[in-house]
N, C-alpha and C. Protein backbone atom coordinates (compact mmCIF):
# COMPACT_ATOMS: atom_id res chain seq x y z
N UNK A 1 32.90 96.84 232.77
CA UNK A 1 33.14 98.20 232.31
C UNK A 1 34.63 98.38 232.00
N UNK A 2 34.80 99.01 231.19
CA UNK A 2 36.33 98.99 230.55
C UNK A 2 37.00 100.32 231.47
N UNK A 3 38.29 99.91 231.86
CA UNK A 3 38.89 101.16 232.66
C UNK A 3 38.90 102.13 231.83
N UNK A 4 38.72 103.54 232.20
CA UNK A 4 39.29 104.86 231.62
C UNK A 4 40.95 104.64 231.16
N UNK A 5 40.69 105.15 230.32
CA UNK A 5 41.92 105.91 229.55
C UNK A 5 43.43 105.92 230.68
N UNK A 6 42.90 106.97 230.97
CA UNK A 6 43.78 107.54 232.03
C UNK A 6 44.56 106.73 232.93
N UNK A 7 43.26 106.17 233.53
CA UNK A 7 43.75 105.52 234.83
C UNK A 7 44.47 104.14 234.51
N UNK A 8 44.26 103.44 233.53
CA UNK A 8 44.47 102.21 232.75
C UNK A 8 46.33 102.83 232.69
N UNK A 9 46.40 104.26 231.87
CA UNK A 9 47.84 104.41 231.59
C UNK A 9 48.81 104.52 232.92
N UNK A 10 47.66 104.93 233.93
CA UNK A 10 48.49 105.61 235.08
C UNK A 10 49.04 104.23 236.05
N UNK A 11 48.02 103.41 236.16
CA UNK A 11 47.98 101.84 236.95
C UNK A 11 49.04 101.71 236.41
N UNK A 12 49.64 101.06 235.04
CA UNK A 12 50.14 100.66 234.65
C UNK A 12 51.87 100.96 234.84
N UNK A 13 51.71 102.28 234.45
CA UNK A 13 52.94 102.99 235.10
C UNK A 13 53.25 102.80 236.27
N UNK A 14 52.54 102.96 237.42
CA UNK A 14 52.94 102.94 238.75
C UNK A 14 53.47 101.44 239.12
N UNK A 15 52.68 100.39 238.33
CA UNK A 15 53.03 99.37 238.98
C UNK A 15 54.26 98.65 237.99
N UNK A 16 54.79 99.06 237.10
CA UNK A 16 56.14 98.92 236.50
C UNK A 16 57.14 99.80 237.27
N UNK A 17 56.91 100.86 237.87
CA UNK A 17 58.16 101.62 238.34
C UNK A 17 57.73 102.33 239.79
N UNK A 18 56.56 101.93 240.52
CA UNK A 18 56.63 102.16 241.65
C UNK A 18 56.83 103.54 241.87
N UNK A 19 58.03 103.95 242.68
CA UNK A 19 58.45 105.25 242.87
C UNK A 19 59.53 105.85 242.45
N UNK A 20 59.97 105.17 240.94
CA UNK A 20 60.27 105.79 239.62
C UNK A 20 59.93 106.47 239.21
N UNK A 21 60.48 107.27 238.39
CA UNK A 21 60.40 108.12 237.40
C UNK A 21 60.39 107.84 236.43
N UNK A 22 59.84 107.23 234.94
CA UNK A 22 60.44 107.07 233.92
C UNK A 22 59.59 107.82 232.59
N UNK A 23 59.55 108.86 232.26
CA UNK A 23 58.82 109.49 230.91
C UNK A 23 58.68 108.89 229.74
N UNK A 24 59.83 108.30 229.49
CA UNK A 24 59.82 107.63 228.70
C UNK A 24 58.73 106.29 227.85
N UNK A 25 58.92 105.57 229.56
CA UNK A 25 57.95 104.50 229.56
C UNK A 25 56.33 105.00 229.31
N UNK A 26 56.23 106.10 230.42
CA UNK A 26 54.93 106.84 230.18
C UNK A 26 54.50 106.58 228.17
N UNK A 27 55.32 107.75 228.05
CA UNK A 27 55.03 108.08 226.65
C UNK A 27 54.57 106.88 225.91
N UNK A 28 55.68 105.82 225.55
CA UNK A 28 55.43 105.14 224.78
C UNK A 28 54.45 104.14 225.05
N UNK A 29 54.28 103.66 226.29
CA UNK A 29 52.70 103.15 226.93
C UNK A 29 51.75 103.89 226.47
N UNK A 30 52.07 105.07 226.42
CA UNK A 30 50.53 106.02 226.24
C UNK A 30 49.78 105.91 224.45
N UNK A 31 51.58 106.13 223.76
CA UNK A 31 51.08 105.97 222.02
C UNK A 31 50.49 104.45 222.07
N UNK A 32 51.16 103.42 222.67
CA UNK A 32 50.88 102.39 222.35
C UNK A 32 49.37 101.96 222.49
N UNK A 33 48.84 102.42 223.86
CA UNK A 33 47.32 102.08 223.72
C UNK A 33 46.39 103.15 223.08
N UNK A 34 46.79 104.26 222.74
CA UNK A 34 46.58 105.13 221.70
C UNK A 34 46.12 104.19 220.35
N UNK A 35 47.27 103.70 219.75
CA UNK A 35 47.59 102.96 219.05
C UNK A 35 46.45 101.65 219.08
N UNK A 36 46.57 100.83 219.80
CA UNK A 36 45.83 99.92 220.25
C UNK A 36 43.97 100.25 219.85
N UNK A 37 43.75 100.94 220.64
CA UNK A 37 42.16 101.75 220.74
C UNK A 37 42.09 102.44 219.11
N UNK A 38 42.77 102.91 218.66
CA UNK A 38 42.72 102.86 216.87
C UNK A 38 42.21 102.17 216.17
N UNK A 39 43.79 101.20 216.55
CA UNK A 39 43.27 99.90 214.64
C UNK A 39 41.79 99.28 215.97
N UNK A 40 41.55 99.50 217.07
CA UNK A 40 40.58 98.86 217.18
C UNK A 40 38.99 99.40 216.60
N UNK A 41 39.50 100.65 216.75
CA UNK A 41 38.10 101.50 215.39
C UNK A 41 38.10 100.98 214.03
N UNK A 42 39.06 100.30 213.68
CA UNK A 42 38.91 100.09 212.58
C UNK A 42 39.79 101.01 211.61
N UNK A 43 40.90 101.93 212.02
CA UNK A 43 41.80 102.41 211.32
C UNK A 43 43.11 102.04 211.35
N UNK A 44 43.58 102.40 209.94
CA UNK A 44 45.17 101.67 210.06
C UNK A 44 45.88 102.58 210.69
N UNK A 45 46.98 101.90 211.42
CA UNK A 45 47.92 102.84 212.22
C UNK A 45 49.24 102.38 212.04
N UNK A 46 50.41 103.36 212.11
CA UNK A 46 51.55 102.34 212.03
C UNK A 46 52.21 101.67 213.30
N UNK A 47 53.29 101.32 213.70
CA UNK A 47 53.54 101.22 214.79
C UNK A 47 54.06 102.67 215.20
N UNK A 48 54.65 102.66 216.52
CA UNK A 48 55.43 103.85 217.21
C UNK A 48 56.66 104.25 216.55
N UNK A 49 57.12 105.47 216.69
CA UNK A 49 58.39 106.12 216.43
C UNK A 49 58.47 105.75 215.11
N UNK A 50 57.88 106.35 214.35
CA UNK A 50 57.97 106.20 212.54
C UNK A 50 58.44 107.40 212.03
N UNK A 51 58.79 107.66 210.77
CA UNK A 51 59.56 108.44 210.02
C UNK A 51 58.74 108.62 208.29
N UNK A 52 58.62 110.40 208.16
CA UNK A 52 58.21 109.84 207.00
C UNK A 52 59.98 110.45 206.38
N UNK A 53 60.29 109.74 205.00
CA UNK A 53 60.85 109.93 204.50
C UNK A 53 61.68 111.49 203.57
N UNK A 54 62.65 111.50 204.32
CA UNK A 54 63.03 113.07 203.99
C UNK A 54 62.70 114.38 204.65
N UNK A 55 62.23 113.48 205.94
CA UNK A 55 61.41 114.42 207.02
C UNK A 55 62.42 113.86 208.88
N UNK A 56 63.31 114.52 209.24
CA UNK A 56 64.21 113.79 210.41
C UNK A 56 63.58 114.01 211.29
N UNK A 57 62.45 113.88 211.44
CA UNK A 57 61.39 113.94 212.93
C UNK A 57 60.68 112.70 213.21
N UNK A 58 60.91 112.36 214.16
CA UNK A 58 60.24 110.70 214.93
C UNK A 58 58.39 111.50 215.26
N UNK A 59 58.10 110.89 214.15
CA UNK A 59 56.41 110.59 214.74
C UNK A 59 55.68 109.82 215.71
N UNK A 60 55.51 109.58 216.42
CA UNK A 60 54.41 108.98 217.58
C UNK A 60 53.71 107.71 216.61
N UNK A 61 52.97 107.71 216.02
CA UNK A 61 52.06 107.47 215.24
C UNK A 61 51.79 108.20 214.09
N UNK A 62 51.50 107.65 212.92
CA UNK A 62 50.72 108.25 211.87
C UNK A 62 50.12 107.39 211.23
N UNK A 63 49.13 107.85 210.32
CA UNK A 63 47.41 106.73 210.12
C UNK A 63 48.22 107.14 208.56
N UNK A 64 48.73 105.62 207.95
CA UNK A 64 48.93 105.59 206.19
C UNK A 64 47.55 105.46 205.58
N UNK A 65 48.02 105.73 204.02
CA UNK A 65 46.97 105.77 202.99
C UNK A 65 46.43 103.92 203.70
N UNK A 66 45.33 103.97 203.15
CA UNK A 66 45.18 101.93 202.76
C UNK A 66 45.96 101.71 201.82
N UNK A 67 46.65 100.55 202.41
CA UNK A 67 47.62 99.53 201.30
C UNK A 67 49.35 100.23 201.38
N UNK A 68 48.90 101.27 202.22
CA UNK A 68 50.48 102.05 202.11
C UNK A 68 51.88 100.74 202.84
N UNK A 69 52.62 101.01 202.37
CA UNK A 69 53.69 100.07 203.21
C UNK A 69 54.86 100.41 203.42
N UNK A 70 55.27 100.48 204.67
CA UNK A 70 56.02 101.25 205.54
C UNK A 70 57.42 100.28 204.58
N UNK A 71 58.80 101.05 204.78
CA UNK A 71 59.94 100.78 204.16
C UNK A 71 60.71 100.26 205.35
N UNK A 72 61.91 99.89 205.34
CA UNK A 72 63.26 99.57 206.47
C UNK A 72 62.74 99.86 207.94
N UNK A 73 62.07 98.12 208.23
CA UNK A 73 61.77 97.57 209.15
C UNK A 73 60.50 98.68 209.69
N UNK A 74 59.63 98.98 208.31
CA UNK A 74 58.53 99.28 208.82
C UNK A 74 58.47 101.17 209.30
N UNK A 75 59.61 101.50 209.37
CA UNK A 75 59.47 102.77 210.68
C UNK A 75 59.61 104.09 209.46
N UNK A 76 59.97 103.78 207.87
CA UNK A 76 59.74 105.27 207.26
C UNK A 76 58.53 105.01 206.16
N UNK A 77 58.04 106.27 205.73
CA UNK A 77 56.81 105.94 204.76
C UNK A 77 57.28 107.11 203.79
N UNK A 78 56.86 106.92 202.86
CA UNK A 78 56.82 108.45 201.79
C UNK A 78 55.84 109.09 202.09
N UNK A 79 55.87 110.33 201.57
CA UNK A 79 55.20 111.31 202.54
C UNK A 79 53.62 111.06 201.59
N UNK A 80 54.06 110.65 200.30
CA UNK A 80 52.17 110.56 199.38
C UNK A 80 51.71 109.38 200.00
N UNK A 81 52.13 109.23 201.16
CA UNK A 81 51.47 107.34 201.50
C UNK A 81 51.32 107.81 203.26
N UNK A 82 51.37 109.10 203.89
CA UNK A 82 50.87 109.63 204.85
C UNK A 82 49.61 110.25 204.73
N UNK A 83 48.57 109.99 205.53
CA UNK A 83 47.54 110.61 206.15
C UNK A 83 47.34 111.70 207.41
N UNK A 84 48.10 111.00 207.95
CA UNK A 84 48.18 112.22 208.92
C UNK A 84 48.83 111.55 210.17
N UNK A 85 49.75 112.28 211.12
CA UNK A 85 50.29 112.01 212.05
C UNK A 85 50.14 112.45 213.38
N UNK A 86 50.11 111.76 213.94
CA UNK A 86 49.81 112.18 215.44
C UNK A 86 51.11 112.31 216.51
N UNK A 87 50.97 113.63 217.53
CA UNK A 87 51.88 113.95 218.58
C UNK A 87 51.36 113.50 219.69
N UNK A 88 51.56 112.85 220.90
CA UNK A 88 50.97 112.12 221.59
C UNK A 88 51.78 112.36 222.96
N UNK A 89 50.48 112.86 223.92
CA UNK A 89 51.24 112.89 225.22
C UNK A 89 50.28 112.48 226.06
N UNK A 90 50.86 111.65 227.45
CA UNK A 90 49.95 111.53 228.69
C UNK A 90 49.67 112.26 229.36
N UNK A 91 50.68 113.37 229.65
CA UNK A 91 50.29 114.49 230.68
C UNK A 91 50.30 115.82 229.84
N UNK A 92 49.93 116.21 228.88
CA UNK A 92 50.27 117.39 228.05
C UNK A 92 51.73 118.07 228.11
N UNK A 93 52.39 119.15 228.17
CA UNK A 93 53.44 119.74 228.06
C UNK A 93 53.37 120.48 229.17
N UNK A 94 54.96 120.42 229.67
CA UNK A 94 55.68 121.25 230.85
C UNK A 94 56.36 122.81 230.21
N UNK A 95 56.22 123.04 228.97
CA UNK A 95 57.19 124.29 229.01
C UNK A 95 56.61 124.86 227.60
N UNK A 96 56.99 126.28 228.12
CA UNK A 96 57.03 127.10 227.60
C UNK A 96 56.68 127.55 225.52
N UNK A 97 57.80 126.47 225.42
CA UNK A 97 58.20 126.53 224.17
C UNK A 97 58.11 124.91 223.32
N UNK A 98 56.97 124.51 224.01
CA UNK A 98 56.22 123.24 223.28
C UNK A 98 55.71 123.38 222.51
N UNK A 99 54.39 124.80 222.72
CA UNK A 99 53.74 124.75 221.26
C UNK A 99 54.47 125.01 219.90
N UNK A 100 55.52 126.14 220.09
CA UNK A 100 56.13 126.54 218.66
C UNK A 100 57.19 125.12 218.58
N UNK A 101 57.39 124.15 219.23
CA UNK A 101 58.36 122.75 218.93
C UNK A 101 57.14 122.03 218.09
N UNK A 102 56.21 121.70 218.57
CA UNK A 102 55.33 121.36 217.99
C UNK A 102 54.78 121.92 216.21
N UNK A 103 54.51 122.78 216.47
CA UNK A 103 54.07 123.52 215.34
C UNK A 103 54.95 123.44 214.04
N UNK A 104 56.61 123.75 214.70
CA UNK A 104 57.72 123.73 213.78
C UNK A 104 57.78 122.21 212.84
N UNK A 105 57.39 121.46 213.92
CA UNK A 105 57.73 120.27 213.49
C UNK A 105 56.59 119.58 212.62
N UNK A 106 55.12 120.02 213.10
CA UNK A 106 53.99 119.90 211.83
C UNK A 106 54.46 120.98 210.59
N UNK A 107 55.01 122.26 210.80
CA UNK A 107 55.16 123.02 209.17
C UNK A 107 56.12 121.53 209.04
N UNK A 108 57.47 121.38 209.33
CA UNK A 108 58.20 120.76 208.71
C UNK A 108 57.36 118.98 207.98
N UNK A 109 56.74 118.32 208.48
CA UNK A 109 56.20 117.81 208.23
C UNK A 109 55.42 117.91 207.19
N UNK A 110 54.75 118.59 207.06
CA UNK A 110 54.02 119.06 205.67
C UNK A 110 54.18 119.85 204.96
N UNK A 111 55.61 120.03 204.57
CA UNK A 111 56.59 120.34 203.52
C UNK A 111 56.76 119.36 202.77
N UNK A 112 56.99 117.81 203.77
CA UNK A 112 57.04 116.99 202.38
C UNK A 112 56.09 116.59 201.45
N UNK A 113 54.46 116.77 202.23
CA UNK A 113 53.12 116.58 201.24
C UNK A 113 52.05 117.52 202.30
N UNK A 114 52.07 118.61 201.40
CA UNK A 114 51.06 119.54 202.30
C UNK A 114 49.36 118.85 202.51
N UNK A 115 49.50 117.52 202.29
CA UNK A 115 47.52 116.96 202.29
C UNK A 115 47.83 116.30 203.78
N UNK A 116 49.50 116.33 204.24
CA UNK A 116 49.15 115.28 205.69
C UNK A 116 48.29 116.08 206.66
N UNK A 117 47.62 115.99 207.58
CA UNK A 117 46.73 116.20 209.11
C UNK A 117 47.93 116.38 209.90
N UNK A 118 47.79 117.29 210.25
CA UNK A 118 48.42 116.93 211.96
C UNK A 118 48.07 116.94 213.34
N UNK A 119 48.10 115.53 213.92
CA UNK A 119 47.05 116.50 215.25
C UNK A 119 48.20 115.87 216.52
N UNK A 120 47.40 116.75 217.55
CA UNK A 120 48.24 116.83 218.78
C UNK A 120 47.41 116.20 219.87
N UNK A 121 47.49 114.78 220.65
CA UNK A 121 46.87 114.25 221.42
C UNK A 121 47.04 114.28 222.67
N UNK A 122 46.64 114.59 223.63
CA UNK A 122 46.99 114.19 225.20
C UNK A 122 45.56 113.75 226.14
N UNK A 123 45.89 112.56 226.74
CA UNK A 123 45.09 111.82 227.29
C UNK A 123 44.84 112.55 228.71
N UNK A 124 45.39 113.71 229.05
CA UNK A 124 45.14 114.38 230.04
C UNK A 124 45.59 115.88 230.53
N UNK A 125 45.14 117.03 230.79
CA UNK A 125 45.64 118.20 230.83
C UNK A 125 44.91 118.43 232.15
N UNK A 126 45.29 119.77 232.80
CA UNK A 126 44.80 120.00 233.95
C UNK A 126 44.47 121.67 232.98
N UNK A 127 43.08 121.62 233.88
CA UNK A 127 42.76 122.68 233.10
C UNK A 127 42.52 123.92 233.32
N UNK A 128 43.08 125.08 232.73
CA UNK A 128 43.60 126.09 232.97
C UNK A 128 44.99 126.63 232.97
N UNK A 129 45.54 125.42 233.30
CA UNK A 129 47.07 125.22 232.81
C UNK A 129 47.79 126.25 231.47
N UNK A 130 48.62 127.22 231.90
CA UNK A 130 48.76 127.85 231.27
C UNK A 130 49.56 127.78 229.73
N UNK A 131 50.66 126.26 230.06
CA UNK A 131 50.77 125.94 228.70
C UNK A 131 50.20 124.80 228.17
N UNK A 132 49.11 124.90 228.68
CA UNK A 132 47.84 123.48 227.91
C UNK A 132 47.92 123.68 226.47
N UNK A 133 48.33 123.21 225.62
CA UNK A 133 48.33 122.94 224.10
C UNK A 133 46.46 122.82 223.34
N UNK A 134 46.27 123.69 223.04
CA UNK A 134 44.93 123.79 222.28
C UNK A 134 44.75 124.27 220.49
N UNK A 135 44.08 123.67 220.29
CA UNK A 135 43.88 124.08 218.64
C UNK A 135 43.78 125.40 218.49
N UNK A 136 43.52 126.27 219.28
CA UNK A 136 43.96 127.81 219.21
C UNK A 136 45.08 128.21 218.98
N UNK A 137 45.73 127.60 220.53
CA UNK A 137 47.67 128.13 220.59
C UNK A 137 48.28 127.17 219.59
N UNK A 138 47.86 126.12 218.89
CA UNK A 138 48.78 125.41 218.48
C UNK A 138 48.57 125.74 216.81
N UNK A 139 47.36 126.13 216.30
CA UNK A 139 46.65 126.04 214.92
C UNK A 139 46.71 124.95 214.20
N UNK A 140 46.75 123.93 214.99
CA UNK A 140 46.35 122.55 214.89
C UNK A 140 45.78 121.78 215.26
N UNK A 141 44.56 120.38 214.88
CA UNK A 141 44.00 120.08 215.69
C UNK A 141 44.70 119.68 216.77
N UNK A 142 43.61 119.67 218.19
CA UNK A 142 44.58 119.18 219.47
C UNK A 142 43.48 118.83 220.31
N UNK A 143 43.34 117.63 220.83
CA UNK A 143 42.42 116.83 221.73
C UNK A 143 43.10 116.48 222.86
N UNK A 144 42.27 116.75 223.64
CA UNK A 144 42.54 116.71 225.22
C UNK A 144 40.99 115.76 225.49
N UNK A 145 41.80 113.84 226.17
CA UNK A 145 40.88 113.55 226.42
C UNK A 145 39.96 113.58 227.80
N UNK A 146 40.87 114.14 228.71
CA UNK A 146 40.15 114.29 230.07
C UNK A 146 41.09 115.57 230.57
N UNK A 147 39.86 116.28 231.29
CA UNK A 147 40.40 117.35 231.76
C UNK A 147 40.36 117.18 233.35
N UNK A 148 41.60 117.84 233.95
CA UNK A 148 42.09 117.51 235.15
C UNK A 148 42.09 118.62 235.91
N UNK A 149 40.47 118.76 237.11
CA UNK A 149 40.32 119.57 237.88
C UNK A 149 39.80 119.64 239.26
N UNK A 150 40.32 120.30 239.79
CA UNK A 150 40.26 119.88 241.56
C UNK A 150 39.86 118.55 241.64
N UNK A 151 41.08 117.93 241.47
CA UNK A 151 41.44 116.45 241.88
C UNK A 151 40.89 115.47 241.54
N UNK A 152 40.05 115.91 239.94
CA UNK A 152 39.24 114.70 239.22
C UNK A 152 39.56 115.06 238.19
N UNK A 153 39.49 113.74 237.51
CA UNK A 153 39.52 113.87 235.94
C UNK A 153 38.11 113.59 235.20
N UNK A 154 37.98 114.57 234.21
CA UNK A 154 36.72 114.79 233.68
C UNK A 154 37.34 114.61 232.08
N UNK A 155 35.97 113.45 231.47
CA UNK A 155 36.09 113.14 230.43
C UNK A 155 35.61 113.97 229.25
N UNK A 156 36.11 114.05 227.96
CA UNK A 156 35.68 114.72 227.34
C UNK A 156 35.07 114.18 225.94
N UNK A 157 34.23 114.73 224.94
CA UNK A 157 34.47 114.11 224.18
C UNK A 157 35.33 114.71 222.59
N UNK A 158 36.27 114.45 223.19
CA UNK A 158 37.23 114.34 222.38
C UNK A 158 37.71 113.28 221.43
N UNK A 159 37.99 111.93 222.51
CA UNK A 159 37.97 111.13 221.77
C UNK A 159 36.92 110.67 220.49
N UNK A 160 36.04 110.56 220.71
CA UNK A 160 34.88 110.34 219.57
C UNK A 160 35.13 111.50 218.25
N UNK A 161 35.51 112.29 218.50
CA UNK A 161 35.96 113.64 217.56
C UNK A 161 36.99 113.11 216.61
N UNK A 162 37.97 112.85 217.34
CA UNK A 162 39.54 112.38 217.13
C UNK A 162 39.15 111.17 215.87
N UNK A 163 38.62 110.07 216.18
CA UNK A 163 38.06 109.15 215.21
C UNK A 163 37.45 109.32 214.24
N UNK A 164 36.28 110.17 214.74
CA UNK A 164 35.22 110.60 213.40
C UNK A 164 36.63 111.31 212.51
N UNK A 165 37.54 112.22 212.66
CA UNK A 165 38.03 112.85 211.64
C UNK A 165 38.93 112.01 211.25
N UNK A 166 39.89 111.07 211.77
CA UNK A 166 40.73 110.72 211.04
C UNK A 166 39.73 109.31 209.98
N UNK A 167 38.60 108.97 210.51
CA UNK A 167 38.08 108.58 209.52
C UNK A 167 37.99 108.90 208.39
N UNK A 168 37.34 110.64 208.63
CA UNK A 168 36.79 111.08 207.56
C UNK A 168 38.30 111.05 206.68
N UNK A 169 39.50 111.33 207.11
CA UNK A 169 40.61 111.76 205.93
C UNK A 169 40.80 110.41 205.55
N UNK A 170 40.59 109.49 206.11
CA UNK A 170 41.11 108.23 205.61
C UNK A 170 40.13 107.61 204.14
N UNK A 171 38.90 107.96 204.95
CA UNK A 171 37.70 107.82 203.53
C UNK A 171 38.11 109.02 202.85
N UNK A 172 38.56 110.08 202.63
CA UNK A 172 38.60 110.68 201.64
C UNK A 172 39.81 110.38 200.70
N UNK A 173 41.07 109.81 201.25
CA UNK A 173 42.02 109.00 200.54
C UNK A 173 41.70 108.14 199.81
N UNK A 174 40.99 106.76 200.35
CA UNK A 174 40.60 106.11 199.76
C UNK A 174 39.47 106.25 198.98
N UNK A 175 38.62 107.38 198.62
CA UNK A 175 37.76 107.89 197.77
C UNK A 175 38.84 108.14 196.39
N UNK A 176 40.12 108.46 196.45
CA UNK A 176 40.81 109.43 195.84
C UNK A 176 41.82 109.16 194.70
N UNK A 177 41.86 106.92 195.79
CA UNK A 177 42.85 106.15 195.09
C UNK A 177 42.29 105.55 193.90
């Protein structure tokens, strides 16, 4: 049986830094098997911390057209060769003023080609949480794959959601080329 999500990110963490702190590491562990569990559906993904072009915001991930090809060492794309980009967290957001950071940064994003997606991922929220990031507060999609309550994590299906759509935009690109 394949470990959960979660616990796979959390093991992993603990046993690189023990009784460390490091967010950092979190994060980019988290896009990475994000990432990983993707191209393993069968979609293209780029690597981490990418750029689309003329846009000064570090993306997580974003899913290119097919055949698109990333520029200077891979990390910027033009924005007609984006599909859609993903925000990616392990533990959802601590404050206040995440969703409108968020949001600002999808308008800005799709200024440079209003057809990109934007969605907002977190592999875990506790729920009820008052600044839990949802496709309501955010007016973007936003998947939460396990919800975190009295001291369990409960799976959702989210993930399966998350795939079916960026499929669907990806087949509709390539319907288009």
């Amino acid at each position: 049986m394949q470990t959960e999500l979660n616990d796979y990110i959390w093991d992993a963490y603990c046993q690189t830094f023990e009784d460390e702190t490091c967010a950092k590491f979190c994060g980019s562990f988290t896009a990475e098997e994000i990432r990983k569990r993707l191209k393993g559906q069968g979609l293209p993904v780029s690597q981490q911390n990418v750029f689309v072009r003329n846009v000064p915001i570090e993306i997580d991930l974003l899913i290119p057209r097919p055949g698109a090809r990333a520029k200077l060492h891979n990390l910027v794309y033009e924005p007609e060769d984006v599909v859609a980009v993903l925000e990616i967290k392990y533990r959802g957001t601590f404050s206040g003023d995440a969703v409108s950071r968020i949001q600002e940064n999808f308008q800005r994003i799709q200024q440079a080609n209003r057809q990109i997606s934007c969605f907002y991922v977190t592999v875990t929220e506790t729920l009820g949480y008052k600044h839990a990031i949802t496709r309501r507060n955010l007016g973007y999609p936003a998947y939460t794959l396990y919800w975190y309550t009295k001291g369990k994590h409960k799976k959702t299906d989210d993930w399966a959601k998350l795939v079916a759509q960026l499929r669907r935009k990806v087949g509709t690109v390539r319907g288009n080329a």
